[in-house]
N, C-alpha and C. Protein backbone atom coordinates (compact mmCIF):
# COMPACT_ATOMS: atom_id res chain seq x y z
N UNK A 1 0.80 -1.19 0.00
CA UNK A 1 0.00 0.00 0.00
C UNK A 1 0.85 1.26 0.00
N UNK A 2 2.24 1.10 0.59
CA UNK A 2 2.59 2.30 0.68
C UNK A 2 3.28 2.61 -0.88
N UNK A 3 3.33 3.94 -1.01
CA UNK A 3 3.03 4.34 -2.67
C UNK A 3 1.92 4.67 -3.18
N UNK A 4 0.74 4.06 -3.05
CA UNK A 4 -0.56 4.07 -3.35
C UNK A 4 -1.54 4.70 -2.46
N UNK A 5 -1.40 4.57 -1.35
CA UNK A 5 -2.34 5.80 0.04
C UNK A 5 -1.30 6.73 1.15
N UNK A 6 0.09 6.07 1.17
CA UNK A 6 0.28 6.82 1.88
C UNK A 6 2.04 7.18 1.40
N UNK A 7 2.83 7.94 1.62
CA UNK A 7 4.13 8.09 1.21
C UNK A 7 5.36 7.99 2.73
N UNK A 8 4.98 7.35 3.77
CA UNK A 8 5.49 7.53 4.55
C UNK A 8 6.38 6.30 4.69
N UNK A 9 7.22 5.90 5.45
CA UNK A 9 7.57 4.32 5.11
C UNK A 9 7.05 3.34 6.31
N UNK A 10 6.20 3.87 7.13
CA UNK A 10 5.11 3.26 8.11
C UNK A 10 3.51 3.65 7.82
N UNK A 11 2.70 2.65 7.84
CA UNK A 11 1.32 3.16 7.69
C UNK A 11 0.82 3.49 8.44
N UNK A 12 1.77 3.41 9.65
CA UNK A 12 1.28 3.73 11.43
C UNK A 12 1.33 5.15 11.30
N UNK A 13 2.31 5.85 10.39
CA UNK A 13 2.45 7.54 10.63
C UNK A 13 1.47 8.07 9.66
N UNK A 14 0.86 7.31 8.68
CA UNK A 14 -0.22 7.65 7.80
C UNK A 14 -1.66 7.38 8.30
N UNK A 15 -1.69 6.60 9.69
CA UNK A 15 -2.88 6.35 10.69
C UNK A 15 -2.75 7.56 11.41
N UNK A 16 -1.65 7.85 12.03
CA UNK A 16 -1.97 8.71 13.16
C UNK A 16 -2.19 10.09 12.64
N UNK A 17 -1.48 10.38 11.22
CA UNK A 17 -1.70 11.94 11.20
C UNK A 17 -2.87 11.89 10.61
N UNK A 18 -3.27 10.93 9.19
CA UNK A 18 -4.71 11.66 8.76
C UNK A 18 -5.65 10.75 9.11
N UNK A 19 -5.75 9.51 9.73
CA UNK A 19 -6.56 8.96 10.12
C UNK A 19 -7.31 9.42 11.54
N UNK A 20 -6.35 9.22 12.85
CA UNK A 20 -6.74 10.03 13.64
C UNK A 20 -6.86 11.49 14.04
N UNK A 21 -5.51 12.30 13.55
CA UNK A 21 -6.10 13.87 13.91
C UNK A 21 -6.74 14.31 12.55
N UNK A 22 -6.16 13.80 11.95
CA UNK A 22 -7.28 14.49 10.35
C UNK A 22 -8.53 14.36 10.86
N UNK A 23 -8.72 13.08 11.21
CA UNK A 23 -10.51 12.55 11.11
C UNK A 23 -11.23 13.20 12.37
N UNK A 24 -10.40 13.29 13.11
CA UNK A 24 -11.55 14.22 14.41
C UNK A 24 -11.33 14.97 14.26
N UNK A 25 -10.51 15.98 13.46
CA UNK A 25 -10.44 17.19 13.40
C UNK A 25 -11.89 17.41 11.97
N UNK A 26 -11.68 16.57 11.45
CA UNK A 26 -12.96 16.44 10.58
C UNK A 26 -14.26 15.70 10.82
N UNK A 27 -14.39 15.34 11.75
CA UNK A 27 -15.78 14.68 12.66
C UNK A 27 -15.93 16.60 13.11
N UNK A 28 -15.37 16.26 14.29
CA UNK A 28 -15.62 17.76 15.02
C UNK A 28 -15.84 18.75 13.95
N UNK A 29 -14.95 19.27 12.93
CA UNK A 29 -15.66 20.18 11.81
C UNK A 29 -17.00 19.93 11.52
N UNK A 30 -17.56 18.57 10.81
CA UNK A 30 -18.70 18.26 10.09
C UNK A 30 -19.67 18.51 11.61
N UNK A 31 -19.55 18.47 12.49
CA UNK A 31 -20.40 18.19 13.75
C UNK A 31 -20.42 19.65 14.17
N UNK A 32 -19.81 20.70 13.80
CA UNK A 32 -19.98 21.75 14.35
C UNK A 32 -20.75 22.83 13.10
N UNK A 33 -20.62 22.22 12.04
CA UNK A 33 -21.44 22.93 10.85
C UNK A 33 -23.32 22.18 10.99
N UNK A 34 -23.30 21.07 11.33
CA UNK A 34 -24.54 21.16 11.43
C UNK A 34 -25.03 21.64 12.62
N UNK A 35 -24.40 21.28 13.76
CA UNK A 35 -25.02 22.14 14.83
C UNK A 35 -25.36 23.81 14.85
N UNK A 36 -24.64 24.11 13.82
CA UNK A 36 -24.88 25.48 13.69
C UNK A 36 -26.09 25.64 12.48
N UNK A 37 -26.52 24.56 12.13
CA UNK A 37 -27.56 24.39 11.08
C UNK A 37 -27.23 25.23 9.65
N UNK A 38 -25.79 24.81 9.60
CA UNK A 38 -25.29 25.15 7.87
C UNK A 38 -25.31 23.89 7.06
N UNK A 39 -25.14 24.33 5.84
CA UNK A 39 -26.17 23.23 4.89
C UNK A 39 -24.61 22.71 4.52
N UNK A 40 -24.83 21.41 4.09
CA UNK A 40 -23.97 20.00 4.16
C UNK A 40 -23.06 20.70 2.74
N UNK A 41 -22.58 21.36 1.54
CA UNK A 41 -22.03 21.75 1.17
C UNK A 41 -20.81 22.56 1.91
N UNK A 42 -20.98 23.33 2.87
CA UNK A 42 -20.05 23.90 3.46
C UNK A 42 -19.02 22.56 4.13
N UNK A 43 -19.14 21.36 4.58
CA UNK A 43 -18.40 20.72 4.98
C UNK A 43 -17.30 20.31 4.15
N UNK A 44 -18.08 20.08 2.48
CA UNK A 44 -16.67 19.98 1.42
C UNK A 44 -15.73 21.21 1.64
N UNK A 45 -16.17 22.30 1.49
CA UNK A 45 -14.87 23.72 1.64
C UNK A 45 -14.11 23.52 2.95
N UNK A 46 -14.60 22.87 4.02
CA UNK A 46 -13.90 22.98 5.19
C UNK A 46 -12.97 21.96 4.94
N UNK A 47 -13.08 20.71 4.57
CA UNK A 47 -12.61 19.75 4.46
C UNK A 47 -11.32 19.37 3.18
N UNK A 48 -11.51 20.72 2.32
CA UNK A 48 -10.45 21.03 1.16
C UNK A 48 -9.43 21.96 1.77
N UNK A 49 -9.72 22.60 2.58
CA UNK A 49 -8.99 23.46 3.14
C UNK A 49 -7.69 22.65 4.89
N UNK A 50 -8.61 21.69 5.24
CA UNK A 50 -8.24 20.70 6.28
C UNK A 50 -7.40 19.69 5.56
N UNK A 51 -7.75 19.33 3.99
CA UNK A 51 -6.49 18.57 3.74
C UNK A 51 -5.38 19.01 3.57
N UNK A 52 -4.98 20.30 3.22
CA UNK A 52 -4.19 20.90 2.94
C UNK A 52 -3.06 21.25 4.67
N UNK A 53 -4.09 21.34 5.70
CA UNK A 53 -3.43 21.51 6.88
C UNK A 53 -2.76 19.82 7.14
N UNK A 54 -3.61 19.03 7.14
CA UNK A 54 -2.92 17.48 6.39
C UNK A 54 -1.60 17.43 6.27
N UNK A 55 -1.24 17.60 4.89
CA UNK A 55 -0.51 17.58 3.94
C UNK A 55 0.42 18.06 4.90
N UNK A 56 -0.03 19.37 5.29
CA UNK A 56 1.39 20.51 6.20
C UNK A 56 1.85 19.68 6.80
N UNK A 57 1.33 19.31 7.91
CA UNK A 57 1.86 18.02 9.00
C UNK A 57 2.55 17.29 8.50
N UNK A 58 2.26 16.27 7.66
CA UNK A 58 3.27 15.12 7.08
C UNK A 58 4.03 15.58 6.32
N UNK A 59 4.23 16.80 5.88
CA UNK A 59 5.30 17.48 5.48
C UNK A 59 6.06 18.00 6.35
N UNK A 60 5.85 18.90 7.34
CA UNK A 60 6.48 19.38 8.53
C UNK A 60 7.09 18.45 9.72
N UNK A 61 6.53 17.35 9.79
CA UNK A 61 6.93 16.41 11.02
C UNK A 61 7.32 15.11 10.21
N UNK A 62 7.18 14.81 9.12
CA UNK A 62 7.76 13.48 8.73
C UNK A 62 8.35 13.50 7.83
N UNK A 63 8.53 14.60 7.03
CA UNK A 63 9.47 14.62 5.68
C UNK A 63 8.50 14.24 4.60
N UNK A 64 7.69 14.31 4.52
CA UNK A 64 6.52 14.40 3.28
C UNK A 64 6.13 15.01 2.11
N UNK A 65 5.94 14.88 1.24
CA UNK A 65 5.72 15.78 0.01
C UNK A 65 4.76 16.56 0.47
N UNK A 66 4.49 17.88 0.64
CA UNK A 66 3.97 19.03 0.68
C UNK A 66 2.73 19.22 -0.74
N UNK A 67 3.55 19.14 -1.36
CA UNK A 67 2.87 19.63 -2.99
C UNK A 67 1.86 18.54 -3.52
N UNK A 68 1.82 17.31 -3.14
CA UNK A 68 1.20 16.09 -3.70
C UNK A 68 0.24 16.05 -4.28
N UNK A 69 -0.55 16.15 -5.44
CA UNK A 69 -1.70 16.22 -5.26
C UNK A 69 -2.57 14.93 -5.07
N UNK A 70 -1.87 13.91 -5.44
CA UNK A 70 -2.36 12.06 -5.39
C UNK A 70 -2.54 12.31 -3.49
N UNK A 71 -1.84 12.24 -3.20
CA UNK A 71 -1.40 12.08 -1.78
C UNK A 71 -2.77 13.67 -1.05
N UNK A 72 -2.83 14.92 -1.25
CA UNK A 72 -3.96 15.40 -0.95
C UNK A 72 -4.89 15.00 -1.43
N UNK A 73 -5.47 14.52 -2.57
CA UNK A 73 -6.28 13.88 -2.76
C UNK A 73 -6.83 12.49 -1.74
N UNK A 74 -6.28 11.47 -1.44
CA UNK A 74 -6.14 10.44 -0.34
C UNK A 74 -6.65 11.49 0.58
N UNK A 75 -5.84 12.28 1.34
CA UNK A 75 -5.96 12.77 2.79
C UNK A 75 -7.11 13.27 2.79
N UNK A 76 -7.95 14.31 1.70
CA UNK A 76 -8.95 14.91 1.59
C UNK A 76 -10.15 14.02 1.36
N UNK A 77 -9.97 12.80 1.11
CA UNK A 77 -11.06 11.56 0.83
C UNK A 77 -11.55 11.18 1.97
N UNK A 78 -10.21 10.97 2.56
CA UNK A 78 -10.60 10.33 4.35
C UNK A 78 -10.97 11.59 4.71
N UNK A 79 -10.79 12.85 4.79
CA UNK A 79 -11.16 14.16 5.75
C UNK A 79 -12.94 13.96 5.30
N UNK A 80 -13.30 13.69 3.85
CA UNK A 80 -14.24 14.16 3.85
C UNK A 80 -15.26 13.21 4.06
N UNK A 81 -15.01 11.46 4.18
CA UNK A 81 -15.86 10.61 4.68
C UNK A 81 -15.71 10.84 6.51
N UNK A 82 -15.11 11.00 7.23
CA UNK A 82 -15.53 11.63 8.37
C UNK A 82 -15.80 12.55 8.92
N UNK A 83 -15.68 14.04 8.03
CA UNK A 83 -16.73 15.11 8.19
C UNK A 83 -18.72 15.25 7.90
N UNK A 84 -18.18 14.04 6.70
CA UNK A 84 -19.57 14.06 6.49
C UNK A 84 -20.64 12.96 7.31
N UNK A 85 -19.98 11.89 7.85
CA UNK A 85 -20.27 11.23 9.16
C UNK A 85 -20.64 12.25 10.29
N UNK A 86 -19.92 12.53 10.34
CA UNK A 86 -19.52 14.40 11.73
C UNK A 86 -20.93 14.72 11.75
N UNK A 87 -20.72 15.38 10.28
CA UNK A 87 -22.70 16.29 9.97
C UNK A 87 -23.35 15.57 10.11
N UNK A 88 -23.48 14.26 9.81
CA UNK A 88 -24.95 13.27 9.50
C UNK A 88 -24.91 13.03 10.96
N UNK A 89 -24.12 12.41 11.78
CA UNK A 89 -24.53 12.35 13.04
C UNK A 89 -24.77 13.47 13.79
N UNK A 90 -24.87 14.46 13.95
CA UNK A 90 -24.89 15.31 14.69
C UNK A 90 -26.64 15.95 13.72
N UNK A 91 -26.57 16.02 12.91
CA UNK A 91 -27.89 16.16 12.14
C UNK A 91 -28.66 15.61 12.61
N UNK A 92 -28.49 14.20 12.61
CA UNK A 92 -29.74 13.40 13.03
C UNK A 92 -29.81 13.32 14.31
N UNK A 93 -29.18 13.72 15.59
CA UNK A 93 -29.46 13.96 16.59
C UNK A 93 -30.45 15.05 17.09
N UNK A 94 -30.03 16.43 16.17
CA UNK A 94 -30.85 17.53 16.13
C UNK A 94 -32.26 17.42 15.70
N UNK A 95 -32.51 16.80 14.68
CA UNK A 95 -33.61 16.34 14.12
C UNK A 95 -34.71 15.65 14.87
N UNK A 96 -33.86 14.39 15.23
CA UNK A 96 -34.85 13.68 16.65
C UNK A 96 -34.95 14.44 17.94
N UNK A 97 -34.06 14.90 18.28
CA UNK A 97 -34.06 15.82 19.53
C UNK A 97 -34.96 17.24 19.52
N UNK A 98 -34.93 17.85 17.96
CA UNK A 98 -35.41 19.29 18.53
C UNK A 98 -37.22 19.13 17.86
N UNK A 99 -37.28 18.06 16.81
CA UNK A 99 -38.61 17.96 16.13
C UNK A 99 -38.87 16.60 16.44
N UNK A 100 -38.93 16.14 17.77
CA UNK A 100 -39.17 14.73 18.21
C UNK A 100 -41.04 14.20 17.70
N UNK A 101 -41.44 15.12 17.60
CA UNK A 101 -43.33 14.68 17.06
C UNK A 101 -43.21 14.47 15.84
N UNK A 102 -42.13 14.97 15.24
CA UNK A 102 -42.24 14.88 13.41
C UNK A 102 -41.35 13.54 13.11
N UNK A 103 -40.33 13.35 14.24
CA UNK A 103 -38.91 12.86 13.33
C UNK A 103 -38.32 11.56 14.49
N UNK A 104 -38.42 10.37 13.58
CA UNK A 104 -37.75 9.42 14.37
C UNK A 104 -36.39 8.72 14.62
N UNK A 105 -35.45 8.36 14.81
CA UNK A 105 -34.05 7.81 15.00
C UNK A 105 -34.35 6.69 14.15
N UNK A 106 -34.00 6.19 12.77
CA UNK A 106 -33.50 4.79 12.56
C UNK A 106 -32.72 4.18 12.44
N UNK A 107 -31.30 5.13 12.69
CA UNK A 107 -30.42 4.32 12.91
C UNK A 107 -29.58 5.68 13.75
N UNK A 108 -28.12 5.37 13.71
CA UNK A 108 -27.42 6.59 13.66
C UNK A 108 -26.88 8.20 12.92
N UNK A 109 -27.34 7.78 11.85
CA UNK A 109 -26.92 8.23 10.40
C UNK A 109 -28.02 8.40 9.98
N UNK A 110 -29.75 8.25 10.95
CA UNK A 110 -30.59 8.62 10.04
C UNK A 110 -31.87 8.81 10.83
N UNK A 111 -33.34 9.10 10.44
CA UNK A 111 -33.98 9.07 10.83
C UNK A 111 -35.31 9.28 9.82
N UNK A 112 -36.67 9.15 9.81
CA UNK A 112 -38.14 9.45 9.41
C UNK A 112 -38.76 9.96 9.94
N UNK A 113 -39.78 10.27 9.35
CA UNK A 113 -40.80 10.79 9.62
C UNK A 113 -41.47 9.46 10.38
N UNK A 114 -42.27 10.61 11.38
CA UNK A 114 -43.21 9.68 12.02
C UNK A 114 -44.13 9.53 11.80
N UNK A 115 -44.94 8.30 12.35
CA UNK A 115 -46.36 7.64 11.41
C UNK A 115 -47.71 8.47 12.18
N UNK A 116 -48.20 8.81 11.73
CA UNK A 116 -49.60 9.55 12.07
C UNK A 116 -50.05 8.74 13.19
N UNK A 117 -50.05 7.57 13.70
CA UNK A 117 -50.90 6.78 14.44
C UNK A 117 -50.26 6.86 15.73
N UNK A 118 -48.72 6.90 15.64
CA UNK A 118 -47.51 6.87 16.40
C UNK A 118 -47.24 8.31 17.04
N UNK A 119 -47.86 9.46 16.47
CA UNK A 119 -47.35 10.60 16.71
C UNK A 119 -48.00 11.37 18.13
N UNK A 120 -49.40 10.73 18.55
CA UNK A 120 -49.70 11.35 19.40
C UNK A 120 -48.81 10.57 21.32
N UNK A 121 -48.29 9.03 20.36
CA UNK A 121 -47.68 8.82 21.56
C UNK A 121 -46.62 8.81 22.18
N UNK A 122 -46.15 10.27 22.00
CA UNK A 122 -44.77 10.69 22.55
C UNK A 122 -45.08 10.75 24.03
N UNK A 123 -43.54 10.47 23.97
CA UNK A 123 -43.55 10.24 25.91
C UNK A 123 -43.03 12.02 26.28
């Protein structure tokens, strides 16, 4: 794999910088744009701009190509499947939580509308 996702000569230093601080730094982004009830487009701009802080890191602390674009590309893929996790969970919390008569939990990542028959028996 290495060559192909990551340029480091451990995949452990390609886990820790964009897997873990990339990705909560991009959970927490996507989770703080919907809580503020901005619309799911703004998470791509945050998340183009976060790979690039990426990139800095494994350039600055590991000797990394800076300029990459294969390699920002990768980092910005993973930034943006866990920002957009970030929003969807934190969305669908808001949803069930603030319009609980309209809107039900079906999973984590989601929720419906509630059934007319079902709606008067909120607790």
């Amino acid at each position: 794999m290495q060559g192909v996702l990551y340029e480091e000569s451990s995949v452990w230093l390609f886990a820790l910088v964009t897997l873990v601080m990339g990705g909560s730094a991009a959970w927490a982004s996507g989770s703080a744009i919907a809580r503020t009830w901005r619309p799911f487009w703004q998470v791509l701009g945050y998340m183009f701009v976060l790979g690039f802080a990426v990139r800095f890191i494994h350039f600055a602390m590991f000797g990394g190509t800076l300029l990459s674009l294969k390699y920002y590309l990768v980092d910005t893929a993973v930034l943006l499947v866990a920002g957009s996790l970030g929003f969807r969970k934190a969305r669908t919390e808001q949803m069930t939580r603030q319009y609980r008569w309209l809107y039900e939990r079906t999973g984590p990542f989601s929720w419906r509308e509630r059934n007319v028959e079902s709606a008067g028996k909120i607790a």
